[in-house]
PDB file of N, CA and C in Angstrom:
ATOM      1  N   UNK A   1    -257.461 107.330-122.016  1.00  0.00           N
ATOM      2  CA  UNK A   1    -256.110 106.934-121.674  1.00  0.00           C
ATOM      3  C   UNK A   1    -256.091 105.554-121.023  1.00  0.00           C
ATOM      4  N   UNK A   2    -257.149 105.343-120.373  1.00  0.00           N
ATOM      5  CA  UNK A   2    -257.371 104.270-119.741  1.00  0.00           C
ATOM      6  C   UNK A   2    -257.163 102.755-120.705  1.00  0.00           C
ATOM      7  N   UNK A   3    -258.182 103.001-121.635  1.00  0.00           N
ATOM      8  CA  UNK A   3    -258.428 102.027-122.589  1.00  0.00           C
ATOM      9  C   UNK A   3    -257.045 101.592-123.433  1.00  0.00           C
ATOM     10  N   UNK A   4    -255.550 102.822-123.377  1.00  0.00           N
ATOM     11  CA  UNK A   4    -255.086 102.955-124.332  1.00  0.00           C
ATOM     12  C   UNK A   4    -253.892 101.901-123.854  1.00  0.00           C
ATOM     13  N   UNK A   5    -253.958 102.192-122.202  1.00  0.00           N
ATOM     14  CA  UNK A   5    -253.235 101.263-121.254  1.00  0.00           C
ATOM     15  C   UNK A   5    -253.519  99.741-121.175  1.00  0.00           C
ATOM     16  N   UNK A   6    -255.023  99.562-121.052  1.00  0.00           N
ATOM     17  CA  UNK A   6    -255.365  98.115-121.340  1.00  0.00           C
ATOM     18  C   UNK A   6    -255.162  97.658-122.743  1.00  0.00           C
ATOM     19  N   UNK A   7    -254.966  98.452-123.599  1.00  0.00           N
ATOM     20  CA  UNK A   7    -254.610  97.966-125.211  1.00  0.00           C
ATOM     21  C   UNK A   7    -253.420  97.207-124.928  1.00  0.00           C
ATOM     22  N   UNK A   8    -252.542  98.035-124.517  1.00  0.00           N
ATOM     23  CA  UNK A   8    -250.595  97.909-124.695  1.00  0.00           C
ATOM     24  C   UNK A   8    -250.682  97.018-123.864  1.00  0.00           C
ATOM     25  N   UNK A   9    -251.641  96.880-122.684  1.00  0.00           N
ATOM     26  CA  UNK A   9    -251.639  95.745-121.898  1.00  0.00           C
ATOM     27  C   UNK A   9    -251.435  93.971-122.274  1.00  0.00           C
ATOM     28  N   UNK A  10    -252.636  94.206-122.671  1.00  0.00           N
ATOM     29  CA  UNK A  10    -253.081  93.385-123.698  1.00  0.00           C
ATOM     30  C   UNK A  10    -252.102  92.878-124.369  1.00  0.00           C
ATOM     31  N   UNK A  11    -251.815  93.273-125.682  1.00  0.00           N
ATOM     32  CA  UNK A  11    -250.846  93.444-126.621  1.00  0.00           C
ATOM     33  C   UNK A  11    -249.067  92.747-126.028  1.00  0.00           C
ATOM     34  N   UNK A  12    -248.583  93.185-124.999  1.00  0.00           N
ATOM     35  CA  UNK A  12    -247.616  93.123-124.298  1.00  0.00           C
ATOM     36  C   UNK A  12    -247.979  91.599-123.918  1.00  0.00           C
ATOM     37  N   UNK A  13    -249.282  90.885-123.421  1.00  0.00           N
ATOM     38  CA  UNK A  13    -249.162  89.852-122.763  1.00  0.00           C
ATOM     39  C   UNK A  13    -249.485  88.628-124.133  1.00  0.00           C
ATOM     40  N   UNK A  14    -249.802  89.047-124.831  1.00  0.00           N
ATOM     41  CA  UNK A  14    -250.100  87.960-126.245  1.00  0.00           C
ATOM     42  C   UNK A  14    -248.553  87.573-126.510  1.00  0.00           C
ATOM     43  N   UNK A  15    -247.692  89.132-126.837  1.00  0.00           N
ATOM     44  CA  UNK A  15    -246.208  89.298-127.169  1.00  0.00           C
ATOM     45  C   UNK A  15    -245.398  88.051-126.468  1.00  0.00           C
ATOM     46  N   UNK A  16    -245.615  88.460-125.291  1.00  0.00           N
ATOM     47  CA  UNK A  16    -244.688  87.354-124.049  1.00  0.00           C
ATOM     48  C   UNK A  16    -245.664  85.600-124.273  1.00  0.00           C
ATOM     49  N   UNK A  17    -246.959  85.744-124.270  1.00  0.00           N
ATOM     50  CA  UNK A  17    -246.641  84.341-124.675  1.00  0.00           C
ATOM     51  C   UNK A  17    -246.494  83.943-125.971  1.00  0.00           C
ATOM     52  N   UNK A  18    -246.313  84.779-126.813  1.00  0.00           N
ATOM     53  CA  UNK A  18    -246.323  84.074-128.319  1.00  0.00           C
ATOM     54  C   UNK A  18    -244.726  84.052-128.203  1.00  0.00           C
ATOM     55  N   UNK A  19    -243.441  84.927-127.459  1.00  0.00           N
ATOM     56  CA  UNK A  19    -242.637  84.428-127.162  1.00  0.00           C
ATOM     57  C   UNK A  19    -242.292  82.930-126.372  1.00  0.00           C
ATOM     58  N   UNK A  20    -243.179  82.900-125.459  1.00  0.00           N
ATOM     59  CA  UNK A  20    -242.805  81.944-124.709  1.00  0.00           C
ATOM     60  C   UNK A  20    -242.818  80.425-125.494  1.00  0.00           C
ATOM     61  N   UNK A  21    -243.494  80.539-126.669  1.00  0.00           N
ATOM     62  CA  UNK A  21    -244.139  79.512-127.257  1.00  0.00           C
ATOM     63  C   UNK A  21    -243.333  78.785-127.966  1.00  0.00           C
ATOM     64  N   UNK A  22    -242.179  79.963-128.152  1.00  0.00           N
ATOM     65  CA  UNK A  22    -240.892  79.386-129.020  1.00  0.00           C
ATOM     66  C   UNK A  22    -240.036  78.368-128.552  1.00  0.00           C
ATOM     67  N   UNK A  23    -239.693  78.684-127.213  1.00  0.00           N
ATOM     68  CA  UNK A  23    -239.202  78.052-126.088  1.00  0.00           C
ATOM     69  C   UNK A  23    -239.315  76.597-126.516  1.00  0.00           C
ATOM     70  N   UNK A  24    -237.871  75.925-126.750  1.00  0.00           N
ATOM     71  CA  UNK A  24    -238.199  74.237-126.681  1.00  0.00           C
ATOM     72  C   UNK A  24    -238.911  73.477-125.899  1.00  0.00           C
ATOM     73  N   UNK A  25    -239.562  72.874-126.083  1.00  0.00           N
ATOM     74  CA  UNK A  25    -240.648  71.916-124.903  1.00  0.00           C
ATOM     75  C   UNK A  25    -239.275  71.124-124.032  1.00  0.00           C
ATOM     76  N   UNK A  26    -238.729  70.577-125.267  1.00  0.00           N
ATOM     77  CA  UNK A  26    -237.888  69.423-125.047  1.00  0.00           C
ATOM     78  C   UNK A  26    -236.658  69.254-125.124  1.00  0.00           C
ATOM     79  N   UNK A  27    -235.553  69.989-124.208  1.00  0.00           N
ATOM     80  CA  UNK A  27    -234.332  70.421-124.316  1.00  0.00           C
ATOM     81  C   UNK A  27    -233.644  69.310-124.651  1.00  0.00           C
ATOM     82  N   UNK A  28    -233.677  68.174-123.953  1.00  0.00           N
ATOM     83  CA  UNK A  28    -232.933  67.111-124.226  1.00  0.00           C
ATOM     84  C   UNK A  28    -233.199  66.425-125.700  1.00  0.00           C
ATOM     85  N   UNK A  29    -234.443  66.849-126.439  1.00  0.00           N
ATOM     86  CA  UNK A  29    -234.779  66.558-127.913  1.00  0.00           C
ATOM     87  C   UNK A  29    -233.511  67.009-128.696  1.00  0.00           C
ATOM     88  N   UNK A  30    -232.791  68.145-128.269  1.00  0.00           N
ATOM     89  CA  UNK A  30    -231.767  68.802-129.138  1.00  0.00           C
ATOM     90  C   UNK A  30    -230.299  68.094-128.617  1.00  0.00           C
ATOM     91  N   UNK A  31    -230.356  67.246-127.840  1.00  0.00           N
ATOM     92  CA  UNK A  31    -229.170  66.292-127.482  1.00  0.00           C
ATOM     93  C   UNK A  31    -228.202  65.505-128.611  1.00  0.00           C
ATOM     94  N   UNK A  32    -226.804  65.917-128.553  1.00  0.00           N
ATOM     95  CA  UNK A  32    -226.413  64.997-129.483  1.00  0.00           C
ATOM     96  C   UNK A  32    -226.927  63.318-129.542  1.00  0.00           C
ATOM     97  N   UNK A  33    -226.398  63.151-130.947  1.00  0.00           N
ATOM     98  CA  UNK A  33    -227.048  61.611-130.720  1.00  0.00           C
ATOM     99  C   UNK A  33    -226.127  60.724-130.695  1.00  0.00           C
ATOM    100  N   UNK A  34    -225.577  59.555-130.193  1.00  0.00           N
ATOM    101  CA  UNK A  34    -224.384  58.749-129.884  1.00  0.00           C
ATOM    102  C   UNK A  34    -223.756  58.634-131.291  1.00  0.00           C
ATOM    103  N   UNK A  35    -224.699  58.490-132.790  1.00  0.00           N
ATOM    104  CA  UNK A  35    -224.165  57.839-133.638  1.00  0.00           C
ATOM    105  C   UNK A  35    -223.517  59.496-134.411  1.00  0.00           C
ATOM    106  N   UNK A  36    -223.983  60.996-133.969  1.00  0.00           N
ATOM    107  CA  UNK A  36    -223.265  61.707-134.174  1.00  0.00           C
ATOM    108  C   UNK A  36    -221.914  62.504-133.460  1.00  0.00           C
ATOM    109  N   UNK A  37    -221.305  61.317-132.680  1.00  0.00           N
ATOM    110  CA  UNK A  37    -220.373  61.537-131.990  1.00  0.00           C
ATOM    111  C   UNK A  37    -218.904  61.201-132.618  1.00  0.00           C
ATOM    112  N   UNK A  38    -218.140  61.480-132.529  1.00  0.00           N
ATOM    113  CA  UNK A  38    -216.529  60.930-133.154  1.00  0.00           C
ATOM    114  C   UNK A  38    -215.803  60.932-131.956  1.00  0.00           C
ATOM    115  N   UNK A  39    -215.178  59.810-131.735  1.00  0.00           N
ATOM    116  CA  UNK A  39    -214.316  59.473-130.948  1.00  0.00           C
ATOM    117  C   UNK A  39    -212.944  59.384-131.127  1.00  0.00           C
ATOM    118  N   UNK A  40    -211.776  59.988-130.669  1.00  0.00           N
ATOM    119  CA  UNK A  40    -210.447  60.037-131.240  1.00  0.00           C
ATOM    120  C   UNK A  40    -209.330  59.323-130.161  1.00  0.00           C
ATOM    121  N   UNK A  41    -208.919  58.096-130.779  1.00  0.00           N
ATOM    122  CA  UNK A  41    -208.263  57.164-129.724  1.00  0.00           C
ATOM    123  C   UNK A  41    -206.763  57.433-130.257  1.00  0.00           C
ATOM    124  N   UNK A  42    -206.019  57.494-129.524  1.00  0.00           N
ATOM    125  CA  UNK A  42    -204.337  57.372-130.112  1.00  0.00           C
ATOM    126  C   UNK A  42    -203.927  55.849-130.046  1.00  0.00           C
ATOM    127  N   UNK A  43    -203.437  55.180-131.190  1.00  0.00           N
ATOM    128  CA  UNK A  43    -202.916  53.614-130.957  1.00  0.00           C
ATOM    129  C   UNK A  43    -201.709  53.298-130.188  1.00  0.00           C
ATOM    130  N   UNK A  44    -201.241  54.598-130.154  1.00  0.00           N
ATOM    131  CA  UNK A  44    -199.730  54.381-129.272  1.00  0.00           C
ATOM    132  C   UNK A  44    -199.914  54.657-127.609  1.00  0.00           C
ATOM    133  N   UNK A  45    -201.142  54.800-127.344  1.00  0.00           N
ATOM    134  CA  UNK A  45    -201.148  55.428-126.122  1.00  0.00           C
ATOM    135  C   UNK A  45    -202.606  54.011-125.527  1.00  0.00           C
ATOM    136  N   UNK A  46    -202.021  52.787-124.275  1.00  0.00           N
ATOM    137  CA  UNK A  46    -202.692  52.409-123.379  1.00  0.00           C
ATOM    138  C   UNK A  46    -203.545  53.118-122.912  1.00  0.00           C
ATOM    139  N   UNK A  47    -203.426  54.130-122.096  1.00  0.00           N
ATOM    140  CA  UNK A  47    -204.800  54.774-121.734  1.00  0.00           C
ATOM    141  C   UNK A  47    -205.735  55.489-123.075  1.00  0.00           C
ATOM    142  N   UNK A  48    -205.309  55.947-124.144  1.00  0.00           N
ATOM    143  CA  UNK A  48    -206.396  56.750-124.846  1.00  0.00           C
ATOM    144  C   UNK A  48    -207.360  55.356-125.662  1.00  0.00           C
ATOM    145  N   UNK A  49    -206.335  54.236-125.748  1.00  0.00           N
ATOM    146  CA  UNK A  49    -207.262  53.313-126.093  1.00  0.00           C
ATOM    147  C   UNK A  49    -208.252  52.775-124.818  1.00  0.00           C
ATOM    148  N   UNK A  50    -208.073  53.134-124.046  1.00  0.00           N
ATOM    149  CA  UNK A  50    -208.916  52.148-123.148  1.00  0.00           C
ATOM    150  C   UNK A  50    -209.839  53.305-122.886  1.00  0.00           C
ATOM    151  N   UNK A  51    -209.911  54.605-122.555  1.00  0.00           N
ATOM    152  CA  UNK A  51    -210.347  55.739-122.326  1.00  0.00           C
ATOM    153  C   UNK A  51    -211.715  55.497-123.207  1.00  0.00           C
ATOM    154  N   UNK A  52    -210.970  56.276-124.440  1.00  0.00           N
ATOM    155  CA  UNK A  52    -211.667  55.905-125.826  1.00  0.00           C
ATOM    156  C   UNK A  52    -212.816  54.869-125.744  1.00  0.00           C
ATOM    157  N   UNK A  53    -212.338  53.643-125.681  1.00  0.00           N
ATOM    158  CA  UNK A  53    -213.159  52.630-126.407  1.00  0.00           C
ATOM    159  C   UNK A  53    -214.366  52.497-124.678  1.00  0.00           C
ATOM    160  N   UNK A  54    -213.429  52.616-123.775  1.00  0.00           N
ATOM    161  CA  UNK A  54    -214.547  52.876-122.385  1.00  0.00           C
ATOM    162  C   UNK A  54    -215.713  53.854-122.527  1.00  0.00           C
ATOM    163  N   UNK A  55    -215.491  54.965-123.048  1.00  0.00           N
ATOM    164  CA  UNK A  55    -216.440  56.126-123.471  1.00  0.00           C
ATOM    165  C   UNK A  55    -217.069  56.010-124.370  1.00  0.00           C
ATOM    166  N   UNK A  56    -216.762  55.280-126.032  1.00  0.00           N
ATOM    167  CA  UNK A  56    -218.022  54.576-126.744  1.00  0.00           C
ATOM    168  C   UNK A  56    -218.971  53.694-126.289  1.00  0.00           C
ATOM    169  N   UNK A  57    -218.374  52.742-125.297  1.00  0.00           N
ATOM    170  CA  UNK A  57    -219.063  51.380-124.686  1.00  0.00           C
ATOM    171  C   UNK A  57    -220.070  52.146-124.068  1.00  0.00           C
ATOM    172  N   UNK A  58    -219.604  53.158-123.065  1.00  0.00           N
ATOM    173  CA  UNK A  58    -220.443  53.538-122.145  1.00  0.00           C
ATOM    174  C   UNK A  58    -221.861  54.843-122.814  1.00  0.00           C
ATOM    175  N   UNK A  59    -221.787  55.607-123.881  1.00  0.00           N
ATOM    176  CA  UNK A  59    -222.190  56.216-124.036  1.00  0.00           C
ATOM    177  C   UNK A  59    -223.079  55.577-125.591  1.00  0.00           C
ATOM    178  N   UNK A  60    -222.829  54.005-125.939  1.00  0.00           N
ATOM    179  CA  UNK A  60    -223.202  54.101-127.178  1.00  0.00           C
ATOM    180  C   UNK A  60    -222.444  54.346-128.666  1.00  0.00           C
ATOM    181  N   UNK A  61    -221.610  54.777-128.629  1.00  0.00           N
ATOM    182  CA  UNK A  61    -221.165  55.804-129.890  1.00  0.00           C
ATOM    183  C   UNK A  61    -220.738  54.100-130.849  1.00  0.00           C
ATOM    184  N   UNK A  62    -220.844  54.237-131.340  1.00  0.00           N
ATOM    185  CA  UNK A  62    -221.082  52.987-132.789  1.00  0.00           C
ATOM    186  C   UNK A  62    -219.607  53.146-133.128  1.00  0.00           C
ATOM    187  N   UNK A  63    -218.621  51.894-133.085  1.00  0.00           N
ATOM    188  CA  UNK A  63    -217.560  51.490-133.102  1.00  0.00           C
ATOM    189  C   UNK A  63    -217.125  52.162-134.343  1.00  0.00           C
ATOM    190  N   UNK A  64    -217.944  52.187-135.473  1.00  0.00           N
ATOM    191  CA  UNK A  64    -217.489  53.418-137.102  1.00  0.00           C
ATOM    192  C   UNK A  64    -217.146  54.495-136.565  1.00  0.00           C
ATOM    193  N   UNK A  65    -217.394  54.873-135.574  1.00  0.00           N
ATOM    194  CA  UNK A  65    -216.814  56.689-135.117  1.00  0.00           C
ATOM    195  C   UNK A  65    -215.822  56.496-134.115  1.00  0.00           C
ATOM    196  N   UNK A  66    -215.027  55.325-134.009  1.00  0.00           N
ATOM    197  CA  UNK A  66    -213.688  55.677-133.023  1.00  0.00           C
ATOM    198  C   UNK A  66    -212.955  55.547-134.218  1.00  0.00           C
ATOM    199  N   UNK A  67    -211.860  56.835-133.867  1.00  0.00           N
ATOM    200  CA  UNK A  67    -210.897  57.099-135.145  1.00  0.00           C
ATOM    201  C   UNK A  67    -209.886  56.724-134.647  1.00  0.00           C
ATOM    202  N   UNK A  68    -208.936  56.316-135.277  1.00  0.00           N
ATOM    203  CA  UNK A  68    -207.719  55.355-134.530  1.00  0.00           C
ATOM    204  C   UNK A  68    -206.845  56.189-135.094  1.00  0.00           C
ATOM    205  N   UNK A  69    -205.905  57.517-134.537  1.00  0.00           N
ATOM    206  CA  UNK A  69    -204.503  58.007-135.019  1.00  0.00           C
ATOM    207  C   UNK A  69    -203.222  57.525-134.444  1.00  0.00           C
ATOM    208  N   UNK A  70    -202.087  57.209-135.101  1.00  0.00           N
ATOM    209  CA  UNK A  70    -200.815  56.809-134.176  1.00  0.00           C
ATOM    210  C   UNK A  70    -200.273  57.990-134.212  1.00  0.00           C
ATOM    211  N   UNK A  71    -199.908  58.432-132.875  1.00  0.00           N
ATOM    212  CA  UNK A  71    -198.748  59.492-132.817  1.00  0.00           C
ATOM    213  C   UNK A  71    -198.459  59.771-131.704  1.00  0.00           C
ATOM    214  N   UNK A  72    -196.742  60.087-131.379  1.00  0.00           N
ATOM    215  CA  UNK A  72    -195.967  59.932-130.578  1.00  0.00           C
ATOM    216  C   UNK A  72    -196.704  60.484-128.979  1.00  0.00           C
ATOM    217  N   UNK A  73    -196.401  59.371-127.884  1.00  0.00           N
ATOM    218  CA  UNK A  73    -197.382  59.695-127.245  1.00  0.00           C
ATOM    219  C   UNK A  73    -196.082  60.752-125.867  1.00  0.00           C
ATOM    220  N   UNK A  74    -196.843  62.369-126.419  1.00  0.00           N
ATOM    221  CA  UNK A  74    -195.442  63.068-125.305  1.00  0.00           C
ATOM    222  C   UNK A  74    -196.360  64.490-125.078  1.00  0.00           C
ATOM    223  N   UNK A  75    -195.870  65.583-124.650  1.00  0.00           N
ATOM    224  CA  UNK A  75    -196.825  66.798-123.996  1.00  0.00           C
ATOM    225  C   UNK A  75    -197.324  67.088-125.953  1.00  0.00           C
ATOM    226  N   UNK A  76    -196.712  67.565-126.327  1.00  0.00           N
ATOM    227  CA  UNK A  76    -196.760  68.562-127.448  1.00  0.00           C
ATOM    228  C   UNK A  76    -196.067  67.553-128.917  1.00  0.00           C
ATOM    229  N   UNK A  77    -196.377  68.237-130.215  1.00  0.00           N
ATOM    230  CA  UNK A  77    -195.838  67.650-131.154  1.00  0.00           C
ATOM    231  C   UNK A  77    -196.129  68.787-132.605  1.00  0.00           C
ATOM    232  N   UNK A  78    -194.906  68.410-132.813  1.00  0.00           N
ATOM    233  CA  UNK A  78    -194.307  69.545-134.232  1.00  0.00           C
ATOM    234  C   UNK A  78    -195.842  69.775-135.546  1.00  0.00           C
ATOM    235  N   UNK A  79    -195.544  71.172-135.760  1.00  0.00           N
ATOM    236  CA  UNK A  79    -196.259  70.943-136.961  1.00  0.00           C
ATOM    237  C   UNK A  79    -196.129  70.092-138.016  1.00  0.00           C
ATOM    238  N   UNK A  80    -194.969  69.678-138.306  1.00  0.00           N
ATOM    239  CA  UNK A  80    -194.654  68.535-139.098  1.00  0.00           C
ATOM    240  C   UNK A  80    -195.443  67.328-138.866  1.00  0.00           C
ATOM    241  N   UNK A  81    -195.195  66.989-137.999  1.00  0.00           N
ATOM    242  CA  UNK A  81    -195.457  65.646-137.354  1.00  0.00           C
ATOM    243  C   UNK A  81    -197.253  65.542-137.532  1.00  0.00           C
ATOM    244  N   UNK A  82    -197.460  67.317-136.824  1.00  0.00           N
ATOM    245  CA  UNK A  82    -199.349  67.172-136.782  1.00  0.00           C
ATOM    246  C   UNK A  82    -199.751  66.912-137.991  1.00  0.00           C
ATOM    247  N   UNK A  83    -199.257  67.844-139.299  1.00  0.00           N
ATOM    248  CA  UNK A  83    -199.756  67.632-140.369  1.00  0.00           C
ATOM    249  C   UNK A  83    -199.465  65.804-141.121  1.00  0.00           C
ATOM    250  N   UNK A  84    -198.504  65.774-141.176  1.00  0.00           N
ATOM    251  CA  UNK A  84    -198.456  64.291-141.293  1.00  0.00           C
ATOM    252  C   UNK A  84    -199.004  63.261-140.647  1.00  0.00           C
ATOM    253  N   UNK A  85    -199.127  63.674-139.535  1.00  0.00           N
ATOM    254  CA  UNK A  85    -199.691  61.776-138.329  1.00  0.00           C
ATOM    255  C   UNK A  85    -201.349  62.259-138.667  1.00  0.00           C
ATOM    256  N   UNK A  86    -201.490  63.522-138.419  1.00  0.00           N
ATOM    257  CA  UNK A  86    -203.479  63.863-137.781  1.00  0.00           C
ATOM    258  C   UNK A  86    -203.762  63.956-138.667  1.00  0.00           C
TER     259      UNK A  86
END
């Protein structure tokens, strides 16, 4: 019985590190990358342009991924309007 305990023993500790092994080394390896970012600026809106283009500058994101939409700058906006402007 003894032996049967150091088996499962055994066995159990290979298990946990051949789990552990999976484990990313390098978490930040799986980080988005600036040039897979999209940026969405509104043209009618002073702050989302400055926001926007402040947050590419600062983070990198490659001027091809700020998307420029015009639309009315207020809380909420019609399905109409979304499907047409966005």
């Amino acid at each position: 019985m003894n032996a049967l305990k150091s088996h499962k023993f055994f066995w159990t500790v290979i298990l946990i590190l051949f789990l552990c092994a999976l484990i990313p080394v390098d978490p930040l390896g799986a980080a988005i990358k600036p040039e897979e970012v999209a940026v969405i600026v509104n043209t009618e809106s002073k702050d989302s342009l400055r926001i926007g283009e402040l947050y590419a500058r600062l983070r990198n994101v490659p001027t091809r991924n700020i998307i420029r939409i015009s639309t009315p700058v207020k809380e909420g906006i019609s399905r109409t309007d979304y499907e047409r402007l966005i």
